[in-house]
Protein backbone atom coordinates (compact mmCIF):
# COMPACT_ATOMS: atom_id res chain seq x y z
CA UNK A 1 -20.16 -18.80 -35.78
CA UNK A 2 -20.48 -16.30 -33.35
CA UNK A 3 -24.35 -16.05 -31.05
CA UNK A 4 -25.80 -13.14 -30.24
CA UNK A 5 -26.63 -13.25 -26.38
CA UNK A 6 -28.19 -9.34 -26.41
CA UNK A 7 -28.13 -6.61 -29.53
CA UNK A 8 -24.57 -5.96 -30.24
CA UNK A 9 -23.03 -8.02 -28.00
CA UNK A 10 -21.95 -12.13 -29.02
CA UNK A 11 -20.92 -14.87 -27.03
CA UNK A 12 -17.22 -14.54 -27.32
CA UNK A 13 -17.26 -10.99 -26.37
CA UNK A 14 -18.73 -12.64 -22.87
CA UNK A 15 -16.23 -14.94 -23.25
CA UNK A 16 -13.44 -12.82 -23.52
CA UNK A 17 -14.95 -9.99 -20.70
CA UNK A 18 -14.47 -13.19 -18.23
CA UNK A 19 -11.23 -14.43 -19.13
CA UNK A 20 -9.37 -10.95 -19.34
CA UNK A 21 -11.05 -9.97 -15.57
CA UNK A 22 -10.54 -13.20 -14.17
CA UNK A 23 -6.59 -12.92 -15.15
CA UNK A 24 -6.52 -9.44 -14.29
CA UNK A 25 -7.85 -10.40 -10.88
CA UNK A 26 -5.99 -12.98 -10.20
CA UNK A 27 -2.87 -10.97 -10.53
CA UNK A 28 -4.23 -8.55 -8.40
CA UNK A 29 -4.82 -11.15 -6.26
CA UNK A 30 -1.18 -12.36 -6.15
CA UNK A 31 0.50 -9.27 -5.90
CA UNK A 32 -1.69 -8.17 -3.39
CA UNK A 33 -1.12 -11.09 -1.43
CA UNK A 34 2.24 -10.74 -1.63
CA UNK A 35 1.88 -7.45 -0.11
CA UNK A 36 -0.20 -8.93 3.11
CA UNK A 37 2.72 -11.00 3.99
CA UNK A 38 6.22 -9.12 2.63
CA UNK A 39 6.65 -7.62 6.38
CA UNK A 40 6.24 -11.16 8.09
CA UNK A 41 8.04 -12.70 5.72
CA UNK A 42 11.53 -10.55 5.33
CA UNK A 43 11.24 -10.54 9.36
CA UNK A 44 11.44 -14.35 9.69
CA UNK A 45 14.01 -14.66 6.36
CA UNK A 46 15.86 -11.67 7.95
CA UNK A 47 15.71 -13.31 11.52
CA UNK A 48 15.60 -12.44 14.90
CA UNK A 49 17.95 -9.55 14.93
CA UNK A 50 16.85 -7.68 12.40
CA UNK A 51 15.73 -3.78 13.03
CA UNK A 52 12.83 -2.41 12.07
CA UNK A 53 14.28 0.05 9.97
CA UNK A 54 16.26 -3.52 8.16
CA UNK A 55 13.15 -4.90 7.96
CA UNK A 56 11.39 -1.88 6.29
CA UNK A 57 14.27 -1.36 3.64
CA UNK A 58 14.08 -4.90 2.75
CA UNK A 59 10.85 -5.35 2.27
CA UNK A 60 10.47 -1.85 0.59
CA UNK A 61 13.42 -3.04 -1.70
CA UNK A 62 11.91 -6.86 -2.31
CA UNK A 63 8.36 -4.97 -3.56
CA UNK A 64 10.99 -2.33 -5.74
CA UNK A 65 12.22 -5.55 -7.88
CA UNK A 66 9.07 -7.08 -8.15
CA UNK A 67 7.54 -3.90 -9.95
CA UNK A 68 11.00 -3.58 -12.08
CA UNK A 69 10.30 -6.90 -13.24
CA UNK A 70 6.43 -6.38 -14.23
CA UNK A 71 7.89 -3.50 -16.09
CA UNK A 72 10.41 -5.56 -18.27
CA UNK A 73 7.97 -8.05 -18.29
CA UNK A 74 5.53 -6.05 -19.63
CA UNK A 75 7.51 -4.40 -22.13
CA UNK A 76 8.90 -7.55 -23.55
CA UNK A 77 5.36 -9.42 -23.96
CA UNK A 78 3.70 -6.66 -25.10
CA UNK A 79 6.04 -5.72 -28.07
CA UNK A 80 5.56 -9.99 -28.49
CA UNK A 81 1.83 -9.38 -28.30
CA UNK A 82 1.90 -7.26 -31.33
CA UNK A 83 4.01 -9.28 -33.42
CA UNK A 84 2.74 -12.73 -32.41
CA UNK A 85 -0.73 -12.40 -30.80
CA UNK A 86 -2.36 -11.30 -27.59
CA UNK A 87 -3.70 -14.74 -26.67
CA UNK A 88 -0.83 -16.89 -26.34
CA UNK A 89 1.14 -14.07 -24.19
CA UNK A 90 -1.66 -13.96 -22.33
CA UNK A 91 -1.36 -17.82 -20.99
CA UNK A 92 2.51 -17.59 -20.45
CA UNK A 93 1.87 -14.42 -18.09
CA UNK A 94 -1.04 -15.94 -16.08
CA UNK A 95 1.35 -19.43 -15.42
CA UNK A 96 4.85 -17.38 -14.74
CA UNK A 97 3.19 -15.21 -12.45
CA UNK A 98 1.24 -17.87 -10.35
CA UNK A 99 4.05 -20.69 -10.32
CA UNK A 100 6.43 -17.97 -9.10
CA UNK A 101 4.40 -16.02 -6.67
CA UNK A 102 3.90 -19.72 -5.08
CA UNK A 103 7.26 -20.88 -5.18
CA UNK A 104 8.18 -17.91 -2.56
CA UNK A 105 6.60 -19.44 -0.39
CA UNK A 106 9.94 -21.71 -0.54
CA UNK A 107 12.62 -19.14 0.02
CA UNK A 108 14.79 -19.34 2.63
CA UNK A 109 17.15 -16.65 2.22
CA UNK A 110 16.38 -12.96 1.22
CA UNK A 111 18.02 -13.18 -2.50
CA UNK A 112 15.73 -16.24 -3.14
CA UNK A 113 12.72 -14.57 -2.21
CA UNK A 114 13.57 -11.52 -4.32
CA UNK A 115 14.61 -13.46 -7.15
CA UNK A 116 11.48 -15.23 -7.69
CA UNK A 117 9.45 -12.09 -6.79
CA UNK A 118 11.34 -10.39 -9.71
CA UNK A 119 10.09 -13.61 -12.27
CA UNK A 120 6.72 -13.51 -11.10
CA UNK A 121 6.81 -9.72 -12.13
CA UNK A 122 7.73 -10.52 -15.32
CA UNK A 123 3.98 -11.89 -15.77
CA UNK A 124 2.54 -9.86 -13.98
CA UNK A 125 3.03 -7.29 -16.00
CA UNK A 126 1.16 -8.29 -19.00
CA UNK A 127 -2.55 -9.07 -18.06
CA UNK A 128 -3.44 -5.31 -18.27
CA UNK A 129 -1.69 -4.03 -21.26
CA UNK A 130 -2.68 -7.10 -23.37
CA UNK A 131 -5.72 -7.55 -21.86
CA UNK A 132 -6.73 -4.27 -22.02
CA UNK A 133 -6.28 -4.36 -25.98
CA UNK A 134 -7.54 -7.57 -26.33
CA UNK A 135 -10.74 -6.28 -24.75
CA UNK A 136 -10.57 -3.18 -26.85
CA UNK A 137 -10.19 -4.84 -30.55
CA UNK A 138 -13.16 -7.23 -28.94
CA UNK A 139 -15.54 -4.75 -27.59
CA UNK A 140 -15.08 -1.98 -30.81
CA UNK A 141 -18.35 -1.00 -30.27
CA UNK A 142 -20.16 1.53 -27.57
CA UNK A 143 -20.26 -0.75 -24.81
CA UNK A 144 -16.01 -0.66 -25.10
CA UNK A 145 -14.95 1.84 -22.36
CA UNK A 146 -17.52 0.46 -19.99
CA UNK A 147 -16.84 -3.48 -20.57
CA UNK A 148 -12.93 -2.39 -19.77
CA UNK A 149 -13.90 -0.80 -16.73
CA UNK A 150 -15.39 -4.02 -15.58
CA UNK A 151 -12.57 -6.16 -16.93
CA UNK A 152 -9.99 -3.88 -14.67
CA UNK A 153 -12.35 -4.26 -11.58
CA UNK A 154 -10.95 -7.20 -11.47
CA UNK A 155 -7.52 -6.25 -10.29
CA UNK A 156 -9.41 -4.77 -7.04
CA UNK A 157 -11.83 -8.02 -6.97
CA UNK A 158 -8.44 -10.21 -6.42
CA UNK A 159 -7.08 -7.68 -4.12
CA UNK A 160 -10.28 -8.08 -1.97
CA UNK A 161 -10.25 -11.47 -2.40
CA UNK A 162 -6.69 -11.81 -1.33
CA UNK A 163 -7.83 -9.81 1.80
CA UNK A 164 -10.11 -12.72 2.54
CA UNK A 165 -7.78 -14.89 2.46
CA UNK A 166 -5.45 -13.29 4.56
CA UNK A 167 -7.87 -13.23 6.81
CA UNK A 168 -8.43 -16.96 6.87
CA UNK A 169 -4.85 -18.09 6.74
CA UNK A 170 -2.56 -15.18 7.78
CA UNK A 171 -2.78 -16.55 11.37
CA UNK A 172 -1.00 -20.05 9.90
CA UNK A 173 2.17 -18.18 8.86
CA UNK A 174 3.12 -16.37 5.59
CA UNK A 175 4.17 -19.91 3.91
CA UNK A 176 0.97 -21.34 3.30
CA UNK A 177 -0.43 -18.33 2.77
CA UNK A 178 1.29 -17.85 -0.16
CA UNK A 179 1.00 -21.54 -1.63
CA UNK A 180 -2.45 -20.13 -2.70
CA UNK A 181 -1.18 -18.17 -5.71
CA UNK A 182 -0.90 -20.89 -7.67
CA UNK A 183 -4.38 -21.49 -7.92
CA UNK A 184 -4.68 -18.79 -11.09
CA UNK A 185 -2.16 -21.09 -13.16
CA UNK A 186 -5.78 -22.87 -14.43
CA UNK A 187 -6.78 -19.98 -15.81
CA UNK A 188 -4.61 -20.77 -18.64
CA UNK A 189 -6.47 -23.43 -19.95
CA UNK A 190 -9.67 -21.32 -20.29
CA UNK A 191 -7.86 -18.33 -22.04
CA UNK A 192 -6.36 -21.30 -24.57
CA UNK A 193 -10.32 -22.89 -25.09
CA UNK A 194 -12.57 -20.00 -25.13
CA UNK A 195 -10.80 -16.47 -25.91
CA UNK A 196 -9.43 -15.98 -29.62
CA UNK A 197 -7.56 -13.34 -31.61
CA UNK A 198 -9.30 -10.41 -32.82
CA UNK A 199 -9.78 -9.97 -36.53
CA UNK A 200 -7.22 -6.72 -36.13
CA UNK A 201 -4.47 -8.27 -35.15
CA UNK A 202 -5.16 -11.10 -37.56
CA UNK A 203 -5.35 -8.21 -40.20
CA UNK A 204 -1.82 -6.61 -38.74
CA UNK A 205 -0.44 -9.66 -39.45
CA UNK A 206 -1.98 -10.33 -42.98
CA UNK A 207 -0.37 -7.28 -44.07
CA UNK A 208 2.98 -7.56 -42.73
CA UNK A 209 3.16 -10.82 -44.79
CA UNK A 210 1.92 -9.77 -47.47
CA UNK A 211 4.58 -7.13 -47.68
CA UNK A 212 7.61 -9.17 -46.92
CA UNK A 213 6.40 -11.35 -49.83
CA UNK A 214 6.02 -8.29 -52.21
CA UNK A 215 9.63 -7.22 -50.78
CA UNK A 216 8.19 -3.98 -49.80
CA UNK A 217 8.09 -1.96 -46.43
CA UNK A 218 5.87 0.61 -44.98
CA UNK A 219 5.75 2.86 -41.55
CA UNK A 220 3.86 -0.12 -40.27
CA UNK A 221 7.10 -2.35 -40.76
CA UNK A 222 9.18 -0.03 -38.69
CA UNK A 223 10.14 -1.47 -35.17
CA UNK A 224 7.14 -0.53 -32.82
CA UNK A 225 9.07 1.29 -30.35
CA UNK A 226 10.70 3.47 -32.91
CA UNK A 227 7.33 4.51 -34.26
CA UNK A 228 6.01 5.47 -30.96
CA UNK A 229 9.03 7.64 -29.99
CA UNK A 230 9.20 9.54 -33.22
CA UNK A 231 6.38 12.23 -34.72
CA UNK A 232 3.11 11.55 -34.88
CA UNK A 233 2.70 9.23 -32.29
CA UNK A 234 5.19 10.59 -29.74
CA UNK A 235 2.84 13.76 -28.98
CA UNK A 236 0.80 10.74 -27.62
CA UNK A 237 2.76 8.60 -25.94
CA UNK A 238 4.27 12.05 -24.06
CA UNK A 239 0.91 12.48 -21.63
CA UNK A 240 0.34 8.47 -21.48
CA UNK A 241 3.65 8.33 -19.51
CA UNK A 242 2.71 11.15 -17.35
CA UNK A 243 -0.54 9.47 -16.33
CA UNK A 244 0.72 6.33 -15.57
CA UNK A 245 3.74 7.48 -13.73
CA UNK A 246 1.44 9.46 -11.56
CA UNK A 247 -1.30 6.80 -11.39
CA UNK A 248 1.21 4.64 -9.89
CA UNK A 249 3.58 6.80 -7.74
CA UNK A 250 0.34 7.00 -5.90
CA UNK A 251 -1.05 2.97 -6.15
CA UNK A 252 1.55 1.39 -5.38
CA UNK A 253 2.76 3.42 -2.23
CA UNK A 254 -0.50 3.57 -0.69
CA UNK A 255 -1.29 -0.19 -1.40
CA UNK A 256 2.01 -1.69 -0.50
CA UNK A 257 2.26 0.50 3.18
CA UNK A 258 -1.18 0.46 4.25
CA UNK A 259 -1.06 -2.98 5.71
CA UNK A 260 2.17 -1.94 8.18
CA UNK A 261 0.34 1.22 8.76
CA UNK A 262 -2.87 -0.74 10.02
CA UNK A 263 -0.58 -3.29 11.78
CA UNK A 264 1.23 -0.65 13.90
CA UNK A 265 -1.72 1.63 14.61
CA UNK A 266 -3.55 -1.74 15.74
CA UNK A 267 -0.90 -2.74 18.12
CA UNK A 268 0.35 -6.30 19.01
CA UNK A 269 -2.40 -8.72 19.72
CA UNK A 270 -4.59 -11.73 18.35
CA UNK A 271 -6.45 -9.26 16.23
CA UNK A 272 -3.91 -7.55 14.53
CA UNK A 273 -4.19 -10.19 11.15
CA UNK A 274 -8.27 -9.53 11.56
CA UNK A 275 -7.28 -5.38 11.59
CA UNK A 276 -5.43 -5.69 8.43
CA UNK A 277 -7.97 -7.93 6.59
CA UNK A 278 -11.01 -5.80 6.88
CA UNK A 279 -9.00 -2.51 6.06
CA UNK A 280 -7.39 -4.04 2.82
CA UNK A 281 -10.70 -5.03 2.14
CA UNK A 282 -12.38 -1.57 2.27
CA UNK A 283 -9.27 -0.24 0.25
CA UNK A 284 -10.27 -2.59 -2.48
CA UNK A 285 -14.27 -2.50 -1.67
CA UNK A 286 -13.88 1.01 -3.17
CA UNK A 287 -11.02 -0.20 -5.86
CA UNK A 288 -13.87 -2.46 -7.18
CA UNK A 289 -16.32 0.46 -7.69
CA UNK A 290 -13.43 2.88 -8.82
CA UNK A 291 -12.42 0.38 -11.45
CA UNK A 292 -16.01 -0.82 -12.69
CA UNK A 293 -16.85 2.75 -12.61
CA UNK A 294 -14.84 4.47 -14.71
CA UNK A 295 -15.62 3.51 -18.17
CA UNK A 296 -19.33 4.47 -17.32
CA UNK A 297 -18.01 7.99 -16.12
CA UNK A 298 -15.83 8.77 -19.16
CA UNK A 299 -18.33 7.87 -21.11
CA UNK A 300 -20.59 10.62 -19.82
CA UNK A 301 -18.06 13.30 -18.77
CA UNK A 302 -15.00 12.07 -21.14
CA UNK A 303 -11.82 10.09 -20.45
CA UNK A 304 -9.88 13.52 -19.60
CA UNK A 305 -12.69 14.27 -16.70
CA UNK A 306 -12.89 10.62 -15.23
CA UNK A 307 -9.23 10.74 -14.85
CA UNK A 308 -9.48 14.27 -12.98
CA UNK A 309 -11.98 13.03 -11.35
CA UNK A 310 -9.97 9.84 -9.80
CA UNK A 311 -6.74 12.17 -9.37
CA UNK A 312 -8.45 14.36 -7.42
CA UNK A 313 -10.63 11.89 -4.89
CA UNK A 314 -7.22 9.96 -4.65
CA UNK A 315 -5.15 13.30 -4.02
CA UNK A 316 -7.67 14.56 -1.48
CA UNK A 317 -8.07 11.02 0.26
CA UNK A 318 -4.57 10.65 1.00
CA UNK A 319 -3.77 13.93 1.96
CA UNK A 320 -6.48 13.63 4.75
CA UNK A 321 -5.75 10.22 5.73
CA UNK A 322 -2.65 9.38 5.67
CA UNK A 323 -0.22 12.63 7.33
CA UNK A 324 -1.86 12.75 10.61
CA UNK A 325 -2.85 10.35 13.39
CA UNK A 326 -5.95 8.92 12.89
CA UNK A 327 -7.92 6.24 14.89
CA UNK A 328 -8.67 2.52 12.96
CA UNK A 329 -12.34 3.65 12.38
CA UNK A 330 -10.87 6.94 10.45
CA UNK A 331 -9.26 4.56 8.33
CA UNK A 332 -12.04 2.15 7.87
CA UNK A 333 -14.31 4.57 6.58
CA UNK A 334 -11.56 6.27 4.50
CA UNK A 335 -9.85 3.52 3.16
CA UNK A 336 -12.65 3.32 0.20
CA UNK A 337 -12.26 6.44 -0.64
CA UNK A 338 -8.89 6.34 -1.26
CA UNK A 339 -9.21 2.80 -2.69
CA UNK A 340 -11.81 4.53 -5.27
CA UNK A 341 -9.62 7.41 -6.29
CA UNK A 342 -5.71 5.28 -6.62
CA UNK A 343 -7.20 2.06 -8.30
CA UNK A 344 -9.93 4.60 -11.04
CA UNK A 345 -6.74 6.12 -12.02
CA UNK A 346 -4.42 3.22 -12.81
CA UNK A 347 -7.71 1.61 -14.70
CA UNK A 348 -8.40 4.44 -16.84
CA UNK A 349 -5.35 3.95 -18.99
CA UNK A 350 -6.84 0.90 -20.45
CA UNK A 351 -9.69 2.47 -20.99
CA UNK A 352 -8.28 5.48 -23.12
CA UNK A 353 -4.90 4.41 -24.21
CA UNK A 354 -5.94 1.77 -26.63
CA UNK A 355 -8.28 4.28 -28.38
CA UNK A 356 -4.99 6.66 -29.23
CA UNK A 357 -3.00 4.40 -30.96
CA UNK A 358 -3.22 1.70 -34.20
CA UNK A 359 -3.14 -1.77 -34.04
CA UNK A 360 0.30 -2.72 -34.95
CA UNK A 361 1.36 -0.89 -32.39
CA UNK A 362 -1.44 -0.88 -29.62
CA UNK A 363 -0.18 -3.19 -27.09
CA UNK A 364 3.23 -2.09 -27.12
CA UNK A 365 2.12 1.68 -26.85
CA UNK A 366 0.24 0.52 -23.19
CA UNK A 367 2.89 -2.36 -22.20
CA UNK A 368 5.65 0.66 -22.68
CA UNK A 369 3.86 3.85 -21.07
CA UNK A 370 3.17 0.89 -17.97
CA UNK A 371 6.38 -0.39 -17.96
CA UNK A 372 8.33 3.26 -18.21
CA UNK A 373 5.54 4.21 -15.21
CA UNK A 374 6.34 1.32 -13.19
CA UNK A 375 10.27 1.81 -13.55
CA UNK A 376 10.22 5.17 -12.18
CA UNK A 377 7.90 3.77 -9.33
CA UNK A 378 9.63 0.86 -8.31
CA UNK A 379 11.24 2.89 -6.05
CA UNK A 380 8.68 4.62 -4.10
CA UNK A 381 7.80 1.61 -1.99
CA UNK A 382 11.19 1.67 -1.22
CA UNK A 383 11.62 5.45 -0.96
CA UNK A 384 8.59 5.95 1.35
CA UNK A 385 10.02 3.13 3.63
CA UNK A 386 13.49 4.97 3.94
CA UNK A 387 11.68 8.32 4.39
CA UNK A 388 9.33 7.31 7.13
CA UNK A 389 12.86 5.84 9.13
CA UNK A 390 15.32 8.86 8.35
CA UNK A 391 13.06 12.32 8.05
CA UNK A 392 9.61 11.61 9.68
CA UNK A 393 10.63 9.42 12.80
CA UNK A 394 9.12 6.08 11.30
CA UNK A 395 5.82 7.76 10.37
CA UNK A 396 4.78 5.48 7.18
CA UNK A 397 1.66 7.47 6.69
CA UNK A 398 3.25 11.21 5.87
CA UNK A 399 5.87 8.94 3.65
CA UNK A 400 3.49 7.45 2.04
CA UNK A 401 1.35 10.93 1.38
CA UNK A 402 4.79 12.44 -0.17
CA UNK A 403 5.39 9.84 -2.55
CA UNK A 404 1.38 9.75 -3.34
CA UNK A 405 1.76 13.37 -4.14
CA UNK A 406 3.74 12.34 -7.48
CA UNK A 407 0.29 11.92 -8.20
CA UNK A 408 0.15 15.51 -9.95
CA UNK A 409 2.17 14.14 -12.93
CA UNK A 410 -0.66 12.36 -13.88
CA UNK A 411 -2.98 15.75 -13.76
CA UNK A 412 -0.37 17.05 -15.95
CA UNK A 413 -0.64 14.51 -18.70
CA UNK A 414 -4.31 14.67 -18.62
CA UNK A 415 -4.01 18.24 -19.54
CA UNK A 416 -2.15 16.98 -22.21
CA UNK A 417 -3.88 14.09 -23.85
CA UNK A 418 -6.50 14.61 -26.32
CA UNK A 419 -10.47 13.22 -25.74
CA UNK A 420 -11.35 10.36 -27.02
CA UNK A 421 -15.12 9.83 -25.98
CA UNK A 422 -17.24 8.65 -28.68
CA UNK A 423 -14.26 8.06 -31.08
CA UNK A 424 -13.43 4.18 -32.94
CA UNK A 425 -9.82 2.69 -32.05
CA UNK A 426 -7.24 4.68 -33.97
CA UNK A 427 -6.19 2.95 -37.10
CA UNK A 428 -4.57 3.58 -40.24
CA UNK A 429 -7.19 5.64 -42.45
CA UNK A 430 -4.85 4.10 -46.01
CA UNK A 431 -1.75 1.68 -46.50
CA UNK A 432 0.51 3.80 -45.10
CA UNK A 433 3.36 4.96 -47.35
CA UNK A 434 6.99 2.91 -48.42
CA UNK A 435 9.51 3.69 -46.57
CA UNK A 436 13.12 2.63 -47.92
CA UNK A 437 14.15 -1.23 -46.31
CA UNK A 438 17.04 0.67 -44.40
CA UNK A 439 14.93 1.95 -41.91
């Protein structure tokens, strides 16, 4: 029995709000770690005669296979979350990605430490897809697009909160830092006590049995990737994979070069670690409120204007930031901004995209625009690293505001997707109609 806690909102809803954000944050938190320490740590694997322009490939590449493994990763367990549940996938993802994150800290060659960087992404790239439609068949109500926008906050919470610990351990070597990770491994066993299925995908599954025992099939029995790249759907899933590619062209560059940047404009010295701490803080500071924000702004300009609206702050940000030579206070008071704009327009995909699409396909409609996003991205850490070294005489910053500028993709597929304010989840109006068992 379900208890109301305020009109229109029970105590599970609650329940699952906390779980979802905590395991979204705590995979920010681990990747962002990650990020804090990949320089130190492919120096010291690398050892002592290593260039810097080795030492920026490598750890450009190492971040590269850890976002092509959240992108299989999140493929794979979201086409599982739609067949089998989004609960269970949910509690293999949070373990994988904080045992493996945490074993790094282990490696002592470069092809070990890439390696398990690649199976931690293979969790890590299911807490927002899933999560994001487990929040959205749990919150079908008008308090949906805002309760997601907290739930994504989290990501940027556990970014900040990695930042803190940086702070407090960074000077003890990149090691220990990184045992940490594990710590979001627990989470597990509150996702498996508290947070159930929703009735949706209960009802998805109800009717796909109910079929195979008539000996009958439907569209709804067709494999969920062929539905979404054929007619009707595939006019939607067309501007979701603009959005995200853009969304993340721009994220992931600017998140996983702004802690070199800060290093090298603060200069060797005791407070270099302290320098790079409180600017990945204010990144994420603004993350936080770019996140928790959004669902409130789409749902009083739309979902197509929130997103234009995060495009453009993080578009405008970086192009003033990052290209010229700036002192650490210029970045300190920017670093929010951009934070704001980069980590409002990865979030507002889980805001919107569940709202396009049915339930017996949902998750695997977000896990795939993500995971297609995040393939064509893995290389712009990588890119922007090479870049900086060959064309703009190691200048990070105008690398990093090239690749950012993919960005405009993700204008374009805005332009493209329809509005969803004030609309219920997509789903099936009838039984949708046989199909012959070939297909």
């Amino acid at each position: 029995m379900q208890h109301e806690t305020r009109p229109g909102i029970t105590r599970h809803q609650w329940l699952t709000l906390t779980g979802t954000t905590l395991g979204w944050g705590m995979e920010g938190f681990d990747a962002s770690l990650y990020t804090l320490i990949v320089v130190p740590a492919t120096k010291e694997i690398l050892g002592p005669g290593a260039s810097a322009s080795s030492i920026s490939f490598h750890a450009g590449l190492g971040v590269a296979i850890f976002l092509v493994g959240w992108a299989l990763g999140g493929l794979l367990f979201g086409l599982l979350s739609d067949y089998f549940g989004r609960v269970r996938v949910l509690m293999v993802a949070v373990v994988l990605y904080a045992v493996f994150t945490a074993a790094s800290a282990f490696a002592q060659e470069y092809w070990q430490l890439v390696l398990l960087r690649f199976i931690a992404g293979l969790g890590s790239g299911v807490e927002a897809p899933v999560g994001a439609v487990l929040m959205a068949e749990t919150w079908n109500n008008r308090y949906r697009a805002r309760a997601i926008g907290v739930m994504m906050s989290g990501f940027a919470g556990g970014f900040f909160l990695s930042s803190l610990v940086y702070g407090l351990l960074g000077e003890h070597g990149w090691r220990i830092t990184l045992l940490v990770a594990v710590v979001p491994a627990f989470l597990a066993l509150f996702i498996r006590r508290y947070i159930h299925e929703p009735e949706t995908t209960a009802d998805v599954k109800r009717r796909r049995a109910e079929r195979r025992a008539r000996g009958t099939r439907t569209e709804e029995d067709r494999f969920v990737l062929r539905r979404l790249f054929t007619p009707p759907l595939l006019r939607r899933m067309i501007p979701c994979l603009l959005i995200q590619t853009g969304a993340l062209f721009a994220f992931w560059s600017t998140t996983t070069w702004t802690p070199q940047i800060i290093t090298k404009l603060s200069g060797p010295g005791p407070g270099t670690v302290a320098h790079v701490s409180t600017a990945t803080a204010l990144l994420n500071l603004g993350g936080v409120v770019g996140y928790a924000s959004w669902g409130f702004i789409a749902d009083a300009i739309g979902r197509r204007g929130a997103f234009l609206v995060s495009f453009a702050v993080a578009l405008i940000g970086i192009g003033v930031l990052f290209p010229f030579q700036h002192s650490l206070t210029v970045y300190l008071w920017l670093l929010p901004v951009v934070g704001f704009g980069i980590f409002g327009a990865v979030g507002g995909p889980c805001v919107q995209f569940p709202e396009l699409f049915p339930a017996g396909v949902r998750a695997s409609a977000i896990a795939t625009s993500n995971s297609v996003g995040r393939l064509f991205t893995a290389a712009g850490p990588l890119i922007a690293g090479s870049l900086a070294t060959q064309f703009f005489g190691g200048d990070l910053g105008i690398a990093v505001a090239v690749i950012a500028s993919l960005a405009v993709l993700g204008i374009i597929g805005v332009l493209l997707a329809p509005e969803t304010r004030n609309l219920p989840l997509a789903e099936p109006a009838t039984e949708p109609a046989a199909v012959p068992a070939t297909q």
